[in-house]
Protein backbone atom coordinates (compact mmCIF):
# COMPACT_ATOMS: atom_id res chain seq x y z
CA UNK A 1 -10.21 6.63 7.64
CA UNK A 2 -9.11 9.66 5.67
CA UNK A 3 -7.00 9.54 2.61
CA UNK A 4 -3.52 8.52 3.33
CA UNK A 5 -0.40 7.31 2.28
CA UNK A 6 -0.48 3.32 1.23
CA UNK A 7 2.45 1.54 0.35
CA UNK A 8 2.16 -0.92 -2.12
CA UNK A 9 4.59 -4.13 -2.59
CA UNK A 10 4.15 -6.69 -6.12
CA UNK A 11 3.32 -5.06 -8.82
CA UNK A 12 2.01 -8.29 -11.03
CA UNK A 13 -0.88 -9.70 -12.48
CA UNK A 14 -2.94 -8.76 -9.56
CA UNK A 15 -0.68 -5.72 -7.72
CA UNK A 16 -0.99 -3.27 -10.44
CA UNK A 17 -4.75 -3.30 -11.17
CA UNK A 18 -5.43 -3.28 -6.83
CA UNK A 19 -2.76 -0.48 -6.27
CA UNK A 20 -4.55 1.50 -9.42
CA UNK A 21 -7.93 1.06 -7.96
CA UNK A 22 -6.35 1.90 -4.25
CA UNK A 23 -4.96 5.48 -6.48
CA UNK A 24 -8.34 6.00 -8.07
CA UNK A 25 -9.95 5.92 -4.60
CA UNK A 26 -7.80 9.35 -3.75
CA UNK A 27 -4.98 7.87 -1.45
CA UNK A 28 -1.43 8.07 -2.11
CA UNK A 29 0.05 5.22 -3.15
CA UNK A 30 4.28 4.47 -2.87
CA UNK A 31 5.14 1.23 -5.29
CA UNK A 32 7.55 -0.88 -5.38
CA UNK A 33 8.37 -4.15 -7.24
CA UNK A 34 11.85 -6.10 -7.00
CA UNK A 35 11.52 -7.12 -10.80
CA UNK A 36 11.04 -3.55 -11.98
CA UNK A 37 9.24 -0.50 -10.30
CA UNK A 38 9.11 1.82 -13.23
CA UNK A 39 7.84 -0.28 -16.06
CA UNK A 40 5.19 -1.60 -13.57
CA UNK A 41 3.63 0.96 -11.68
CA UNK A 42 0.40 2.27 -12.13
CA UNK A 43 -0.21 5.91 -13.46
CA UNK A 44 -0.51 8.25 -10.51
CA UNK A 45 1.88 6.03 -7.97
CA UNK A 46 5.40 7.39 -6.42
CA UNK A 47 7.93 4.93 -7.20
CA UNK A 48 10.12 3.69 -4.31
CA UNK A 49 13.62 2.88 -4.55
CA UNK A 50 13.34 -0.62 -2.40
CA UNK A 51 11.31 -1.50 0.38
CA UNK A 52 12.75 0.45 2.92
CA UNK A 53 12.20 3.68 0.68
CA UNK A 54 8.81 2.27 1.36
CA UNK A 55 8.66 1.42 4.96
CA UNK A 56 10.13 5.10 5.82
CA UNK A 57 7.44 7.05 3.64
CA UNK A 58 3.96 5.11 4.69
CA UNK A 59 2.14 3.57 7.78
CA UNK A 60 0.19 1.24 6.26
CA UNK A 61 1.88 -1.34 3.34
CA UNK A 62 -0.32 -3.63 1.09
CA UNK A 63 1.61 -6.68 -0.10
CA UNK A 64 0.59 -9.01 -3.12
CA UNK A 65 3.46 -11.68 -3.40
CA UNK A 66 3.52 -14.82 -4.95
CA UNK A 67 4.74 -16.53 -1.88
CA UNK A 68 5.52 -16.98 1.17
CA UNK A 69 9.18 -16.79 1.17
CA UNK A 70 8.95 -13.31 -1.11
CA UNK A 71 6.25 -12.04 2.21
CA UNK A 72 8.98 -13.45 5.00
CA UNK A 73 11.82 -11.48 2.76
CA UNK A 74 9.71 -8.37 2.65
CA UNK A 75 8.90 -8.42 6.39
CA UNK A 76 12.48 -9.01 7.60
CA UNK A 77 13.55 -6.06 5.17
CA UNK A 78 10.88 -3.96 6.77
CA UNK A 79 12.10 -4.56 10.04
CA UNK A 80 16.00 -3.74 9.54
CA UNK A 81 14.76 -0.45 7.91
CA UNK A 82 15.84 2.36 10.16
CA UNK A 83 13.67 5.30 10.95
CA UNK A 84 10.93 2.97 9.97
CA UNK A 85 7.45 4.76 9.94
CA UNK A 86 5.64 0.85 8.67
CA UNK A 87 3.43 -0.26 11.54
CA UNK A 88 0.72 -2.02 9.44
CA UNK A 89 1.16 -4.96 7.17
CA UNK A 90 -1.56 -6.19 5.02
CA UNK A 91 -1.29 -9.35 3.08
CA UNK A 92 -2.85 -10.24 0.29
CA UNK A 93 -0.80 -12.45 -1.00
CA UNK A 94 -1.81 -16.42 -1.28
CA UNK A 95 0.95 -18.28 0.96
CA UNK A 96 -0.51 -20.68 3.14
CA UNK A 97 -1.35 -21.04 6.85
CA UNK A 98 1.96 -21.72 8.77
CA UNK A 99 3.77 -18.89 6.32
CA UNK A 100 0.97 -16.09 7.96
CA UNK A 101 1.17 -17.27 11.15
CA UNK A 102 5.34 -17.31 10.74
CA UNK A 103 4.89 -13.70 9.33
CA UNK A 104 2.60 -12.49 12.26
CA UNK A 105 5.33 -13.59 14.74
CA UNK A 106 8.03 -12.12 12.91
CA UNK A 107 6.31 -8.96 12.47
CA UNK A 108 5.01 -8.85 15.82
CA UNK A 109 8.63 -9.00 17.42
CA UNK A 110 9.25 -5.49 15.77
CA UNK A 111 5.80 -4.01 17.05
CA UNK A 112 4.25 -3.86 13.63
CA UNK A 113 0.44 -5.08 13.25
CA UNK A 114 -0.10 -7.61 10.36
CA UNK A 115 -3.46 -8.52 8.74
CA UNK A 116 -3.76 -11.80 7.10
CA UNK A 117 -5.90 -10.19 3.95
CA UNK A 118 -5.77 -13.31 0.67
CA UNK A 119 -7.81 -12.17 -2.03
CA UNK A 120 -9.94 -14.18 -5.12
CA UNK A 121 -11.84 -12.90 -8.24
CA UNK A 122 -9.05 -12.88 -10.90
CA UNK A 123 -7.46 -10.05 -13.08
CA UNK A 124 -10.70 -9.11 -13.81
CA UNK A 125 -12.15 -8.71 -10.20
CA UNK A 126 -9.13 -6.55 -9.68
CA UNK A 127 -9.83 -4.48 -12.44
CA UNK A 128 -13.08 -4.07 -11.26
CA UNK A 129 -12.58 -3.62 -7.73
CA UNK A 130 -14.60 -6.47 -6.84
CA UNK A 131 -12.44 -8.87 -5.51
CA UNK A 132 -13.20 -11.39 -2.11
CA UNK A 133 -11.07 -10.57 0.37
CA UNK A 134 -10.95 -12.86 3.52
CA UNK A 135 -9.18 -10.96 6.20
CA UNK A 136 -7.58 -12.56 9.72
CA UNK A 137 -6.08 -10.87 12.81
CA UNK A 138 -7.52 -8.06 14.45
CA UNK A 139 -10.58 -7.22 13.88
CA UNK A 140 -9.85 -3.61 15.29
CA UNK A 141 -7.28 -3.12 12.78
CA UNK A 142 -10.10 -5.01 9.75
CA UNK A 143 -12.40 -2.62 10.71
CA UNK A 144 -10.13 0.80 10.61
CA UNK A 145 -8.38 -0.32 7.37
CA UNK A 146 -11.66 -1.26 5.34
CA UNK A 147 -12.35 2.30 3.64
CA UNK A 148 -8.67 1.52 2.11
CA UNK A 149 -9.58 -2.48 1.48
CA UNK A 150 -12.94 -1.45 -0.08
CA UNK A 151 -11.06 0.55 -2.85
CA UNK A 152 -9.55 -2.86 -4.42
CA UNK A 153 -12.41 -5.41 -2.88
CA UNK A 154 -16.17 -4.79 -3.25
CA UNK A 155 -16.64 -8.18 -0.78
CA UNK A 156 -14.46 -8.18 2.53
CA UNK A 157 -15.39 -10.83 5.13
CA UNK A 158 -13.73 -10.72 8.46
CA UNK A 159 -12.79 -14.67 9.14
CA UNK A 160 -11.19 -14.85 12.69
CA UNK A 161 -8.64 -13.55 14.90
CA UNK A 162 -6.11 -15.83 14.23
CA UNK A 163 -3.46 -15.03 11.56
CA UNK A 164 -3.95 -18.03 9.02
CA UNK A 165 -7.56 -17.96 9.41
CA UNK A 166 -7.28 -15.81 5.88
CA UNK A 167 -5.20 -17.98 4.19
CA UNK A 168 -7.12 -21.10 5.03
CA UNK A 169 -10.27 -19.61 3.55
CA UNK A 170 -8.46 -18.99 0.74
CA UNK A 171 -7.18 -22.60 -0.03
CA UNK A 172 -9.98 -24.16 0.30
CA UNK A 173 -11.75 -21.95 -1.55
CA UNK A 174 -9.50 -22.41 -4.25
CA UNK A 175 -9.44 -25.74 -3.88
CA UNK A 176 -13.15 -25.88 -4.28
CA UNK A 177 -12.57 -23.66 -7.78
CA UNK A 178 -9.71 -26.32 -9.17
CA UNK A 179 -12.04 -29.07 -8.44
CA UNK A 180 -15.29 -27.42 -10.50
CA UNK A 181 -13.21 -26.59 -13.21
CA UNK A 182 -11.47 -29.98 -13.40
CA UNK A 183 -15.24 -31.56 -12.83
CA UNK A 184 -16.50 -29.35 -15.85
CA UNK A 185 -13.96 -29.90 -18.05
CA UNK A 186 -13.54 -33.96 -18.06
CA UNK A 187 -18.02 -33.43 -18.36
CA UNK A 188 -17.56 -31.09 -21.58
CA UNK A 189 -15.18 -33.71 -23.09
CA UNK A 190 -17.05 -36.38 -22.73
CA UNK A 191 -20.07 -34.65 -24.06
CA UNK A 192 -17.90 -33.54 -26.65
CA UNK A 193 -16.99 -37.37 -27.69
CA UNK A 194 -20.68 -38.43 -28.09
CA UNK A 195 -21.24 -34.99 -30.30
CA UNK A 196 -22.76 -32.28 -27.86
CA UNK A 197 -22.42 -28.87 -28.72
CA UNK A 198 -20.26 -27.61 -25.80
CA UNK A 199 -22.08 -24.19 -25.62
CA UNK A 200 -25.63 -25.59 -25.34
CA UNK A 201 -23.84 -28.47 -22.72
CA UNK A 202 -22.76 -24.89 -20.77
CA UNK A 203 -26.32 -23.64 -21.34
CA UNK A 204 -27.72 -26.70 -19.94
CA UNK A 205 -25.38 -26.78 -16.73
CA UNK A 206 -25.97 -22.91 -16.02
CA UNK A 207 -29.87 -23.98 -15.82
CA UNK A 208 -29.56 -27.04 -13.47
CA UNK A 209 -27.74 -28.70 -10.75
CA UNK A 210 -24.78 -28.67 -12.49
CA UNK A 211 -24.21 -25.32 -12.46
CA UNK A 212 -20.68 -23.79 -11.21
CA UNK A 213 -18.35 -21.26 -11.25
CA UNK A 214 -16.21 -23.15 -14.47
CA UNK A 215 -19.76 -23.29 -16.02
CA UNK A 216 -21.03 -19.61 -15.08
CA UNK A 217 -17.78 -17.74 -15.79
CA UNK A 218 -14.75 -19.79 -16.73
CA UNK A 219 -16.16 -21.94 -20.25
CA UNK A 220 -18.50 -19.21 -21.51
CA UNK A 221 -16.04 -16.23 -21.19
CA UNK A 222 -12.97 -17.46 -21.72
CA UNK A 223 -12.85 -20.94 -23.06
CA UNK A 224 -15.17 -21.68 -25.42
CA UNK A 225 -13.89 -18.01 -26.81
CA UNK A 226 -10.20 -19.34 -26.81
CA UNK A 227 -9.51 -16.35 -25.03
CA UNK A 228 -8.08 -18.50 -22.20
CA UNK A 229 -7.05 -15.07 -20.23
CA UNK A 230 -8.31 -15.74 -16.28
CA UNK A 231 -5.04 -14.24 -15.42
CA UNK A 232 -3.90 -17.19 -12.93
CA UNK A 233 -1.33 -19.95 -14.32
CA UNK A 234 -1.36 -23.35 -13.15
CA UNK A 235 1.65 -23.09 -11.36
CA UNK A 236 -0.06 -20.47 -8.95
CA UNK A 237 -3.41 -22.82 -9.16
CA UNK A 238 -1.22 -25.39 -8.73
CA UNK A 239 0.90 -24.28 -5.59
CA UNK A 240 -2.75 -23.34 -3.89
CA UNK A 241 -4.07 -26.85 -3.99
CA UNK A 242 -0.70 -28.22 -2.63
CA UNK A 243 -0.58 -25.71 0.07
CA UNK A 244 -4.42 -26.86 0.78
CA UNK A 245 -3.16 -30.24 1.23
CA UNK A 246 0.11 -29.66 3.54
CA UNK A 247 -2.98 -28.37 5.74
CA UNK A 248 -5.13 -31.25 5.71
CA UNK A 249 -2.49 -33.78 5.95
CA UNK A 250 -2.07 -32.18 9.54
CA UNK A 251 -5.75 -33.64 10.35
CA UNK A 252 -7.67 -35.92 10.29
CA UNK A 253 -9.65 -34.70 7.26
CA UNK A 254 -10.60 -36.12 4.11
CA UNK A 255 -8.33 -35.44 1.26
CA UNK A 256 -9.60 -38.27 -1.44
CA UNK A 257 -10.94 -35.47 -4.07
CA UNK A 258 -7.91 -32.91 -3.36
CA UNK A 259 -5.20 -35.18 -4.37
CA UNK A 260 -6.42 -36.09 -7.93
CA UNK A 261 -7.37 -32.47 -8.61
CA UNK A 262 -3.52 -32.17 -7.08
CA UNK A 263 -2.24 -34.59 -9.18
CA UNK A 264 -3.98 -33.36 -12.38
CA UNK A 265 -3.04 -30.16 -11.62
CA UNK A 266 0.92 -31.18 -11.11
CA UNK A 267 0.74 -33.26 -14.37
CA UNK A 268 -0.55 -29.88 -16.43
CA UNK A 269 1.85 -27.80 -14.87
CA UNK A 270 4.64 -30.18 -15.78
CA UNK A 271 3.26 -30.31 -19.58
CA UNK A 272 2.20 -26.72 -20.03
CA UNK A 273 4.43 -24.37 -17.29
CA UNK A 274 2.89 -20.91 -16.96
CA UNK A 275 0.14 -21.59 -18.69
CA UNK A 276 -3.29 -19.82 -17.90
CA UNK A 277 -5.41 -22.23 -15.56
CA UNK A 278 -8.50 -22.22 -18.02
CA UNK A 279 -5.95 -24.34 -20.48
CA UNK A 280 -7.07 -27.35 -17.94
CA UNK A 281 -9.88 -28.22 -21.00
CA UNK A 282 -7.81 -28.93 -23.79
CA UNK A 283 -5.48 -30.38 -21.88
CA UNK A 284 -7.75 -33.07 -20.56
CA UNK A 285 -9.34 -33.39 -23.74
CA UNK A 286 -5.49 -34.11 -24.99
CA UNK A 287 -4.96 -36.96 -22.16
CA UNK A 288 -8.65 -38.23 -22.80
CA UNK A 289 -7.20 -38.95 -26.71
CA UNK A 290 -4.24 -40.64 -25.25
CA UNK A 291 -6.30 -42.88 -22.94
């Protein structure tokens, strides 16, 4: 795929560093960002007027949303633009199974292509360029648009065909990351109340079975340095593992483990609103004084 011209939608946490590494990787990049384009986008991006200066200047539009009622806004404005040239949709915002699949249908009504494309690795893995992506829908489409996904995502996996597919890779992988944090940080706490040193504790998990994402990244690099800056608030971690449950409650699945990292997760959030995820130590060391 040569260099072309990529329009880019949510300019956050997460949107500015992709769309930057998307620029640095020599395409042309149109931003746009309802709470602010100017202030927000990246050096070396045009700034669109709205989303239909967007969907009349590019082919191919990257979105990174925090939901999925900002995604269904943004596709329904896409397809009232007139003289549209949009005829690709890319996704990468975290919004749950039913929302893509909702999106897809929408989108597909108006002859424009959508790619269910969630991403994980932080503000730091979009810094880097190294983000997961886990990508649904065509695989055609995958395929052709993965010199422009490889700019923002040094790991894309192809899940399925099905729009959703993406998104339910994503919950559950997230899921899985709430749980190993939560795990980690009621362990620390109690090693912490019979007198462990919490590094060596980290040390000690990072060389045995214990051994996790919380443990490898999450307590070394930004807890136990008070830095607590993943870049993800509870509320998003938060909306994720409630999402991931709306799913399973449509099965017959096991959701035992999910709803008390849900319910933890709810009680932080209620406590401590837009607070970086990582906080989940001290506040469990909090409610384990209290109890």
């Amino acid at each position: 795929m040569d260099k072309v011209t990529i329009g880019f939608i949510g300019l956050g946490n997460m949107g500015v560093p992709m769309a930057t590494n998307v620029v640095a990787a020599g395409h042309t990049v149109v931003a746009f960002d309802s709470a602010g384009t100017e202030a927000r986008a990246p050096k070396g991006t045009r700034v669109a007027n709205g989303v239909e200066g967007i969907a009349t200047a590019c082919e191919t539009l990257l979105l990174s949303l925090p939901d999925g009622n900002a995604v269904t806004e943004v596709a329904r404005q896409i397809i009232s633009t007139p003289q549209r040239t949009a005829r690709v949709m890319v996704d990468h915002s975290t919004i749950g199974v039913e929302a893509a699949r909702a999106v897809h249908g929408l989108l597909a009504t108006a002859g424009i292509a959508y790619l269910d494309a969630p991403v994980s690795g932080g503000t730091l893995g979009a810094r880097q360029g190294t983000l997961s992506l886990m990508a649904s829908g065509d695989q055609a489409l995958f395929d052709r648009l993965d010199p422009v996904l490889a700019a923002l995502a040094k790991n894309r996996f192809y899940i399925g065909p099905e729009p959703g597919q993406g998104q339910a890779m994503k919950l559950l992988n997230n899921f899985l990351s709430a749980t190993a944090m939560a795990a980690t940080s009621e362990a620390v706490a109690f090693g912490e109340s019979l007198g462990l040193d919490p590094r060596i504790m980290i040390d000690v998990f990072n060389a045995s079975s214990g051994q996790n994402t919380a443990t490898s990244d999450k307590f070394p690099r930004r807890i136990l340095t008070k830095q607590f800056d993943a870049g993800f608030t509870i509320d998003l971690l938060t909306k994720d593992v409630n999402l991931y449950l709306e799913e399973v409650a449509k099965g017959t699945n096991q959701d035992v483990i999910a709803q008390t990292v849900g319910h933890l997760l709810k009680k932080m959030m209620s406590v401590m609103p837009g607070a970086d995820f990582t906080k989940i130590y001290p506040f469990t060391k909090e409610q384990s004084k209290r109890n």
